[in-house]
N, C-alpha and C. Protein backbone atom coordinates (compact mmCIF):
# COMPACT_ATOMS: atom_id res chain seq x y z
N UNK A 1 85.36 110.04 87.49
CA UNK A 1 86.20 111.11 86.98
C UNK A 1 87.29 110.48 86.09
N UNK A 2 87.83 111.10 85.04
CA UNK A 2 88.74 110.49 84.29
C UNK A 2 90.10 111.01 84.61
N UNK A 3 90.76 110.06 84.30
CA UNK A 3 92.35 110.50 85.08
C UNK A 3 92.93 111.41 84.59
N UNK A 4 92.84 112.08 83.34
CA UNK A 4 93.20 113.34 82.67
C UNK A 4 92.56 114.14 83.89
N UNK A 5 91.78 114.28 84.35
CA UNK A 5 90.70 115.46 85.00
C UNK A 5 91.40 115.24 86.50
N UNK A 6 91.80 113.84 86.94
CA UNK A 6 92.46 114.25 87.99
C UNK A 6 94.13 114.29 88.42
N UNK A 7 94.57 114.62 87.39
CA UNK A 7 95.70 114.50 87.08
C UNK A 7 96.32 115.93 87.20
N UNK A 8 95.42 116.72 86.10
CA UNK A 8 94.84 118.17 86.52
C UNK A 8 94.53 118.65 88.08
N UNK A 9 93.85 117.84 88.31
CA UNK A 9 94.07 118.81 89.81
C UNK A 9 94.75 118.11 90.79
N UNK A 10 96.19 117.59 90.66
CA UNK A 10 96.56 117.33 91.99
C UNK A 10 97.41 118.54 92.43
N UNK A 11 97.76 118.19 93.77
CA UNK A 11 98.36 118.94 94.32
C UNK A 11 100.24 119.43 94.05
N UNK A 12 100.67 120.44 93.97
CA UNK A 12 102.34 120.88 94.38
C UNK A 12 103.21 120.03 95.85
N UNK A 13 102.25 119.42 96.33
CA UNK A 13 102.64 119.54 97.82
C UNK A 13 103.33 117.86 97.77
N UNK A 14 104.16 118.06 99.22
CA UNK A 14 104.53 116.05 99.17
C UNK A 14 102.99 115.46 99.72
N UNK A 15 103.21 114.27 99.52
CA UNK A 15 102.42 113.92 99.54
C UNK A 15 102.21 112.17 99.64
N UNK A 16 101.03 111.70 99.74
CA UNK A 16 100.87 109.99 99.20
C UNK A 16 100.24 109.77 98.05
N UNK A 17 101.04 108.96 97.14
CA UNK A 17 99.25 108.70 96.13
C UNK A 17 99.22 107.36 95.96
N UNK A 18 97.60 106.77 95.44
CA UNK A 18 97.08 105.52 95.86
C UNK A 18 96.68 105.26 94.17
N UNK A 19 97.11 104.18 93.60
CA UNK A 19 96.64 103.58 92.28
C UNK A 19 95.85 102.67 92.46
N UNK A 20 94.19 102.86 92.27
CA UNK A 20 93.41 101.59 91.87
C UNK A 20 93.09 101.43 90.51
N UNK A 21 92.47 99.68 90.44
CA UNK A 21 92.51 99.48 89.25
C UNK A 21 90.34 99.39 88.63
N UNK A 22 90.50 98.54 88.02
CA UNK A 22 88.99 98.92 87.72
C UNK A 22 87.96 97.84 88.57
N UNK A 23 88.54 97.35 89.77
CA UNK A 23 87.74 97.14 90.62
C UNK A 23 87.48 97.65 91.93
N UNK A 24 88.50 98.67 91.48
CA UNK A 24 88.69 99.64 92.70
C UNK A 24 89.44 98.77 94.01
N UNK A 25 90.53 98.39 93.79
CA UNK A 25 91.40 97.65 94.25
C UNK A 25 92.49 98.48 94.30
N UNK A 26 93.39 98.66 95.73
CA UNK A 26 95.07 99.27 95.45
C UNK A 26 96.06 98.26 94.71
N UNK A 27 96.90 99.03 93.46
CA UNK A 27 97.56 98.03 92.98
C UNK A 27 98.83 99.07 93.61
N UNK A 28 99.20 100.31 93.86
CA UNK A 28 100.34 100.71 94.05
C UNK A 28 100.07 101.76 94.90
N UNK A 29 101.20 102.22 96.00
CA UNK A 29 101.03 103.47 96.63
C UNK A 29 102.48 104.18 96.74
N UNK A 30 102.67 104.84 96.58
CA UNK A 30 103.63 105.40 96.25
C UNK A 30 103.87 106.77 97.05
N UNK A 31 104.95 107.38 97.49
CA UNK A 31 105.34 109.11 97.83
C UNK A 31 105.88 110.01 96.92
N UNK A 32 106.01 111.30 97.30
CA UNK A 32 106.55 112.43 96.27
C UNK A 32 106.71 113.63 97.48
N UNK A 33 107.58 114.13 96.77
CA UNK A 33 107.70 115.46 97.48
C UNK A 33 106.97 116.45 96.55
N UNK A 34 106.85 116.33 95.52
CA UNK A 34 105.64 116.91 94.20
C UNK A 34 104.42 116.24 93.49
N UNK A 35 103.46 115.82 94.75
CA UNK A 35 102.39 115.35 93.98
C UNK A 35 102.15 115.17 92.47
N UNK A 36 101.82 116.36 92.08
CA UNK A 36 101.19 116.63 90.46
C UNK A 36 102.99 115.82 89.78
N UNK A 37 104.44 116.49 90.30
CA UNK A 37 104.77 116.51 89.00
C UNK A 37 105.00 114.67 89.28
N UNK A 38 105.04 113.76 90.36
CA UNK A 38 105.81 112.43 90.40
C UNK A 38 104.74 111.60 89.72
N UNK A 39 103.31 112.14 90.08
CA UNK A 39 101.96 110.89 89.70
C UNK A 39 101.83 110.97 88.44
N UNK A 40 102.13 112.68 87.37
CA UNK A 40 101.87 112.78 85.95
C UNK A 40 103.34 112.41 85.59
N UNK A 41 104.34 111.71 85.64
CA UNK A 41 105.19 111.27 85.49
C UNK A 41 104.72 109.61 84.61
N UNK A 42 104.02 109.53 85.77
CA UNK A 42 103.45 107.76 85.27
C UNK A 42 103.26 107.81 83.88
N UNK A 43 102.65 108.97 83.24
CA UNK A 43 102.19 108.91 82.00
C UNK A 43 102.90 109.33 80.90
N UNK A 44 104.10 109.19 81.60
CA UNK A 44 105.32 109.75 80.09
C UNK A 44 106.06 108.08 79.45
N UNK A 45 105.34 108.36 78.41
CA UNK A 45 105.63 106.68 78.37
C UNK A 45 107.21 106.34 77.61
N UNK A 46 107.74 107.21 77.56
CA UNK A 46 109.35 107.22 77.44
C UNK A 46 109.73 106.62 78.91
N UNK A 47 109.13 106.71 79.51
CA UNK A 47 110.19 106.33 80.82
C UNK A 47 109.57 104.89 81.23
N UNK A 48 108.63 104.27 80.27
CA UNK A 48 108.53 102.95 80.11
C UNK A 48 109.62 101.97 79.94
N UNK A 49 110.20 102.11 79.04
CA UNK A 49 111.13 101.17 78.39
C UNK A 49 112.33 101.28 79.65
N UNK A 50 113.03 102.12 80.38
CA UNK A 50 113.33 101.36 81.81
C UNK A 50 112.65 100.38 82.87
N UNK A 51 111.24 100.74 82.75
CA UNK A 51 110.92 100.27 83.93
C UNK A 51 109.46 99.44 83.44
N UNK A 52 109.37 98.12 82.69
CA UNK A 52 108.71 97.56 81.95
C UNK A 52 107.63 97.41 83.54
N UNK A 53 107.74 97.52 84.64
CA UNK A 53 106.72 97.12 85.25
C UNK A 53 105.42 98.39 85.04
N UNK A 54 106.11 99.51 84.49
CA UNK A 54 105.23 100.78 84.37
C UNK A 54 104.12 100.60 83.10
N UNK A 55 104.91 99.46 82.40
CA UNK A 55 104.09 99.30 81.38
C UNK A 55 102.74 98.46 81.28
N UNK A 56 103.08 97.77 82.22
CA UNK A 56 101.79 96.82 82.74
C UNK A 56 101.33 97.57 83.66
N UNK A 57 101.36 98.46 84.50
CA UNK A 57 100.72 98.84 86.38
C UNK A 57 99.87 99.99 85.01
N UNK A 58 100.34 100.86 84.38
CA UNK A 58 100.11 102.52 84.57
C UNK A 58 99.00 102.02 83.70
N UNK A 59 98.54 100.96 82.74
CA UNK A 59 97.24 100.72 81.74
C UNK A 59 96.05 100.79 82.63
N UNK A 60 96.27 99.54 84.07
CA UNK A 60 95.48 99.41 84.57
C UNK A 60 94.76 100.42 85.73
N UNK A 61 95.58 101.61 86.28
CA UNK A 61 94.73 102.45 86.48
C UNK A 61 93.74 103.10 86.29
N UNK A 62 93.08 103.56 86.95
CA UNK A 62 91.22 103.37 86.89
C UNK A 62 90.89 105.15 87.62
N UNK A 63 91.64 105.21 88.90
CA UNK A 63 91.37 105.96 89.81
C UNK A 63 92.46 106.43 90.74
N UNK A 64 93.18 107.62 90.98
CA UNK A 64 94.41 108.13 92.01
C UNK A 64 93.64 108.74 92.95
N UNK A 65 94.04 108.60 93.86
CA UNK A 65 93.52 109.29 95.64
C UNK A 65 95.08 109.47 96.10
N UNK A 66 95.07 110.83 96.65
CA UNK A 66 96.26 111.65 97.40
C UNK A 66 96.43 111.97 98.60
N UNK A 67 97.15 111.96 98.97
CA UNK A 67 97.13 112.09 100.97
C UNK A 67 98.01 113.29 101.07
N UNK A 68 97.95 114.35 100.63
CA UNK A 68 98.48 115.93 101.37
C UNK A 68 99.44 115.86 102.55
N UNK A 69 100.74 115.68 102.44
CA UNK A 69 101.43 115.53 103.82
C UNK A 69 102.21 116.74 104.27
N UNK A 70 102.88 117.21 105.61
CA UNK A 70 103.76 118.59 105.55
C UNK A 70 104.89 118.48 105.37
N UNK A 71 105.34 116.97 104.71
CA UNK A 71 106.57 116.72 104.73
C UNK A 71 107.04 115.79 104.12
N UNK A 72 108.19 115.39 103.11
CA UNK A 72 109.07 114.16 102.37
C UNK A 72 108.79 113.25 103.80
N UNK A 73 109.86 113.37 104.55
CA UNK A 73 109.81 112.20 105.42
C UNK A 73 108.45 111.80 105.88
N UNK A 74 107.23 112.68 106.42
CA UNK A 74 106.03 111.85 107.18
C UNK A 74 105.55 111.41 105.84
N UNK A 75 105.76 112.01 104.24
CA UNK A 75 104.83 111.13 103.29
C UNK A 75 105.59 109.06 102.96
N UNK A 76 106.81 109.49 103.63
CA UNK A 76 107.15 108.21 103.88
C UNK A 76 106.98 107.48 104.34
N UNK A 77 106.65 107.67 105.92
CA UNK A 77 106.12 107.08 107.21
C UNK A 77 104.86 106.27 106.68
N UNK A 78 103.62 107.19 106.14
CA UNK A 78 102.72 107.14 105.51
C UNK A 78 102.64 105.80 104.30
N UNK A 79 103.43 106.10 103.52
CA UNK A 79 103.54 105.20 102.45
C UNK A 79 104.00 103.89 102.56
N UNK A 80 104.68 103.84 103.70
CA UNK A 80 105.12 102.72 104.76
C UNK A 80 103.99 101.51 105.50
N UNK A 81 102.97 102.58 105.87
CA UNK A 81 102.51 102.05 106.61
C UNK A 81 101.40 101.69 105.99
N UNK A 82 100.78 102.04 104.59
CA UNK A 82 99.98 101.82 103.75
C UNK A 82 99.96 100.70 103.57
N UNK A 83 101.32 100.39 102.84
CA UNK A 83 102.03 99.45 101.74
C UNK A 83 101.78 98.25 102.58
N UNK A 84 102.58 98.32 103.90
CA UNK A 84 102.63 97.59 104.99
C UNK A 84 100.85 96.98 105.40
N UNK A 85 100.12 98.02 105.32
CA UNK A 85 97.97 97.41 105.74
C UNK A 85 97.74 96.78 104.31
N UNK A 86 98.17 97.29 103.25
CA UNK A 86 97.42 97.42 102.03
C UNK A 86 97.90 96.11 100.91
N UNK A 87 99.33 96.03 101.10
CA UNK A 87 99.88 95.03 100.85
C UNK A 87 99.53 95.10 98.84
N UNK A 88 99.85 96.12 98.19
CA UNK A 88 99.66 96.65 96.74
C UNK A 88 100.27 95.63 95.88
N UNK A 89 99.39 95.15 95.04
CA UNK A 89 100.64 94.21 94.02
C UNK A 89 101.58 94.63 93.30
N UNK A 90 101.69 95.72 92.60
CA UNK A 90 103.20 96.46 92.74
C UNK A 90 104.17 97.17 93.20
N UNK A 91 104.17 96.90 94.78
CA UNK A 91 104.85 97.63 95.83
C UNK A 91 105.94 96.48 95.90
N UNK A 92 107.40 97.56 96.06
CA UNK A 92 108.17 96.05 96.80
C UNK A 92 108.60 97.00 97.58
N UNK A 93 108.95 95.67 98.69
CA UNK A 93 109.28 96.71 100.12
C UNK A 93 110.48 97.92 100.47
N UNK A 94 109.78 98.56 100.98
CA UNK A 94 110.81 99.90 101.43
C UNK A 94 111.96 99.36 101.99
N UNK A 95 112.84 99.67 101.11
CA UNK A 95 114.75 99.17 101.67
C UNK A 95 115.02 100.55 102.08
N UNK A 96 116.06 100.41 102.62
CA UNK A 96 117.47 101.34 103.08
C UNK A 96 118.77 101.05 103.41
N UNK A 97 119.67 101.02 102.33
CA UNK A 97 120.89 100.20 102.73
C UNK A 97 120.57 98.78 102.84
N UNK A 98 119.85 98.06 101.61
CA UNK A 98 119.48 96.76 101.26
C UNK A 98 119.32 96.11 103.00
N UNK A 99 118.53 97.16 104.06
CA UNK A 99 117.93 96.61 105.08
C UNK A 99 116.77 97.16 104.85
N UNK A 100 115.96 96.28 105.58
CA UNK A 100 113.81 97.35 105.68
C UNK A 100 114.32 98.26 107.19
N UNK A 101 113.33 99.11 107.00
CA UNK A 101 113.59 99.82 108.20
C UNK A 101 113.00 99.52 109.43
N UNK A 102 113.78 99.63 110.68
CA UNK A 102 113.11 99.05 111.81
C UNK A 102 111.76 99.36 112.18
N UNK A 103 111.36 98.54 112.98
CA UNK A 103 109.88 98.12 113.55
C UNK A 103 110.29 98.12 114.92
N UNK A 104 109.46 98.19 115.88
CA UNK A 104 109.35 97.94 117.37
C UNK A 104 108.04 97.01 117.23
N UNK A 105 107.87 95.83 118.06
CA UNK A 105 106.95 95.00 117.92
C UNK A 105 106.34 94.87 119.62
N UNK A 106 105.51 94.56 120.05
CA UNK A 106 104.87 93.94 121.38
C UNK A 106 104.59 92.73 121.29
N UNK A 107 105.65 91.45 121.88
CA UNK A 107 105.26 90.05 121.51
C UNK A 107 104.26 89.88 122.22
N UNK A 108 103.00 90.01 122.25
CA UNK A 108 101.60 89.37 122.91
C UNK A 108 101.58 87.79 122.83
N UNK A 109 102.16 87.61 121.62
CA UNK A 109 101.89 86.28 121.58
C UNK A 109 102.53 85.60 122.80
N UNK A 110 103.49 85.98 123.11
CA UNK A 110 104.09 85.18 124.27
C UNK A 110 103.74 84.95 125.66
N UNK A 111 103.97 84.40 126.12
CA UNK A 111 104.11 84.27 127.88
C UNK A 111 104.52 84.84 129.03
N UNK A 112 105.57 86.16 127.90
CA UNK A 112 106.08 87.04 129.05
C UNK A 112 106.33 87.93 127.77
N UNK A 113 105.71 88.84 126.70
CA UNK A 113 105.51 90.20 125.79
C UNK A 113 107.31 90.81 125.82
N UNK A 114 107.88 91.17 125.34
CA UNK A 114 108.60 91.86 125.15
C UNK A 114 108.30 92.79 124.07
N UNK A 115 109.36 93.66 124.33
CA UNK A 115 109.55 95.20 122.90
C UNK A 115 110.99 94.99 122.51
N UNK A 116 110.77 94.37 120.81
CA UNK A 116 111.84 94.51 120.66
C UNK A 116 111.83 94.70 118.84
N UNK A 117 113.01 94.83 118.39
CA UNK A 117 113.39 95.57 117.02
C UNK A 117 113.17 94.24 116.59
N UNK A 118 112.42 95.04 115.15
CA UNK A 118 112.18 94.08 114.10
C UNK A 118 112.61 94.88 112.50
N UNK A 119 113.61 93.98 111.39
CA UNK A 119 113.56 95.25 110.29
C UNK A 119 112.71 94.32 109.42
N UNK A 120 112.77 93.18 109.38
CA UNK A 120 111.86 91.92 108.02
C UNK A 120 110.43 91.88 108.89
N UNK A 121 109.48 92.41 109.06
CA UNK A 121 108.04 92.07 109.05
C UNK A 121 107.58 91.00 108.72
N UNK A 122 107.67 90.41 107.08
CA UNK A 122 107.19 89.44 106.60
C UNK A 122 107.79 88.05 107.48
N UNK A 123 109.29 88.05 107.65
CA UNK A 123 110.32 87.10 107.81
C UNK A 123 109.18 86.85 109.46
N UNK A 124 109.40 87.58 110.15
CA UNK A 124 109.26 87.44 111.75
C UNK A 124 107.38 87.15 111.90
N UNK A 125 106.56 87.64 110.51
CA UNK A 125 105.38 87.14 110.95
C UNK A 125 105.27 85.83 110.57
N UNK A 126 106.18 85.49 109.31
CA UNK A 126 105.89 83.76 108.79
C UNK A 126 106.91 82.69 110.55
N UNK A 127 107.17 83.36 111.28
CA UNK A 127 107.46 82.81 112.40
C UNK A 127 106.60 82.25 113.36
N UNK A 128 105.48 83.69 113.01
CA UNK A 128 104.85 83.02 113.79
C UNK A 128 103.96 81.58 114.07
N UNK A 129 103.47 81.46 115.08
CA UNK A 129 102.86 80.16 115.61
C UNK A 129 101.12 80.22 114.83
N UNK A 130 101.09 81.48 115.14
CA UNK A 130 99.30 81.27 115.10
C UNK A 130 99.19 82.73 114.26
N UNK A 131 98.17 82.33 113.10
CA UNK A 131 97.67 83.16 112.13
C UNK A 131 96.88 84.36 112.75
N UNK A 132 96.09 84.27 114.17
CA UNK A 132 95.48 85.33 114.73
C UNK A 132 96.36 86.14 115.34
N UNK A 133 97.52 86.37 115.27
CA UNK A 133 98.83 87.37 115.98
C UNK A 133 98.03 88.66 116.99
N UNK A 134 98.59 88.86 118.20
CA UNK A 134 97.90 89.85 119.00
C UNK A 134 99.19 90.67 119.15
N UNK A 135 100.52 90.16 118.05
CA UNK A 135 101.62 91.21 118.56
C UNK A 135 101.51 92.91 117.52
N UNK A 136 101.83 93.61 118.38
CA UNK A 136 101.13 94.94 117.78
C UNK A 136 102.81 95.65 117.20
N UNK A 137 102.70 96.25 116.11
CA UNK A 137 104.00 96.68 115.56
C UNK A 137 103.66 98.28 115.27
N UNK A 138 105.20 98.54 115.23
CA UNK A 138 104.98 100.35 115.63
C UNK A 138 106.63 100.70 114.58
N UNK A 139 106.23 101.84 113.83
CA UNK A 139 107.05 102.07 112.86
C UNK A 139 106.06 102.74 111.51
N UNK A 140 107.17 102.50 110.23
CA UNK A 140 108.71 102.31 110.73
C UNK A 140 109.77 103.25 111.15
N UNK A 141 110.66 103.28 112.07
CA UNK A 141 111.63 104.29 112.33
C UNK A 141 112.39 104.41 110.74
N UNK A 142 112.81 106.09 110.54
CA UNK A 142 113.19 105.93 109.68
C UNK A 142 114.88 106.55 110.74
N UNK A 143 114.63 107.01 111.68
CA UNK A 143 115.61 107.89 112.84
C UNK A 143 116.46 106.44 113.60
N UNK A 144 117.10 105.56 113.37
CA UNK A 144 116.93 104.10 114.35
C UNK A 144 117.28 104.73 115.46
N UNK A 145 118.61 105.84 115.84
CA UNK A 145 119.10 106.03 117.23
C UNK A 145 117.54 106.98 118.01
N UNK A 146 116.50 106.99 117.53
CA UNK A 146 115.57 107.36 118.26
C UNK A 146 114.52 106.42 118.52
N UNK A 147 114.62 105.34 117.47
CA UNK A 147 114.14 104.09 117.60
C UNK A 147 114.28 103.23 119.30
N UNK A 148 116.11 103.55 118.77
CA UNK A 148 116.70 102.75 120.36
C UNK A 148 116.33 103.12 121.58
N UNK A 149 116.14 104.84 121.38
CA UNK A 149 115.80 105.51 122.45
C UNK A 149 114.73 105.01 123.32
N UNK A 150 113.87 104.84 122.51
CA UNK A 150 112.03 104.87 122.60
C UNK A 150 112.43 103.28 123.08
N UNK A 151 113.69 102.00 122.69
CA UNK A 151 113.41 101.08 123.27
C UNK A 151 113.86 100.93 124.78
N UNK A 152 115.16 102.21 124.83
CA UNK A 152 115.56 102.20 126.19
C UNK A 152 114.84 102.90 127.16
N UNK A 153 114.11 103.56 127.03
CA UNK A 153 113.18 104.09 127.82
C UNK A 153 111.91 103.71 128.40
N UNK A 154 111.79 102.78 127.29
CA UNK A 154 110.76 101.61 127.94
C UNK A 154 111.12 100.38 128.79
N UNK A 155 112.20 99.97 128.32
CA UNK A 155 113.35 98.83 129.48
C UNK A 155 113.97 99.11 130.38
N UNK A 156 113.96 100.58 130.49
CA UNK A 156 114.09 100.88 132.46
C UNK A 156 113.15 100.91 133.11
């Protein structure tokens, strides 16, 4: 399908959308609270010359896939957790208040597992010992005082 044709039919709704390139590879994933109007945005090439990375990413698109969400915040969660499996070459990581947003982790790796807050992913996995990691991560909170909750309720 050509991207004019699906550009045309995306959706009003928030949402996720997924940029591959012509090997059918994710190079970007991105959220909106307006599908159609944030993804046909890419193609206004006035709004190049701010953001020179648009000028290299938006050529190489090939193919957009959309994820329909009921909400701004869960298309975040979503786009989070993409970015986070998918690891896009023009994604940089989700800040908030020049922090990432917390993680809850399960240290498996250890000798005695704990649950505890993590906001750098990358930082705390280059920690680790061993490349096969069995510690399981849960996030990201975008709520932290419900974050804490969920940790105090498990530590009683």
């Amino acid at each position: 399908m050509d991207i004019k044709d699906e550009l045309a039919k995306l959706s009003n709704s928030p949402g996720v959308y997924i940029f591959r390139d012509s090997k059918d590879q994710i190079i970007y994933i991105g959220k909106a609270v307006n599908l159609k109007s944030r993804v046909r945005s890419y193609w206004n090439e006035s709004s190049w010359s701010d953001r020179p990375k648009l000028a290299v990413m938006v050529p190489k698109i090939k193919s957009i896939e959309t994820i329909v969400t009921k909400s701004e915040k869960e298309a975040l969660i979503l786009e989070s957790n993409l970015v986070f499996k998918n690891q896009p070459k023009y994604n940089v990581l989700l800040k908030a208040n020049n922090k990432y947003y917390p993680w809850l982790v399960i240290t498996y790796d250890e000798a005695y597992p704990r649950l505890i807050p993590v906001r750098d992913i990358e930082q705390f996995k280059s920690k680790q010992r061993s490349k096969n990691s069995k510690n399981k991560f849960f996030g990201p909170y975008t709520n932290i005082s419900a974050m804490y909750e969920n940790l105090n309720l498990v530590n009683e």
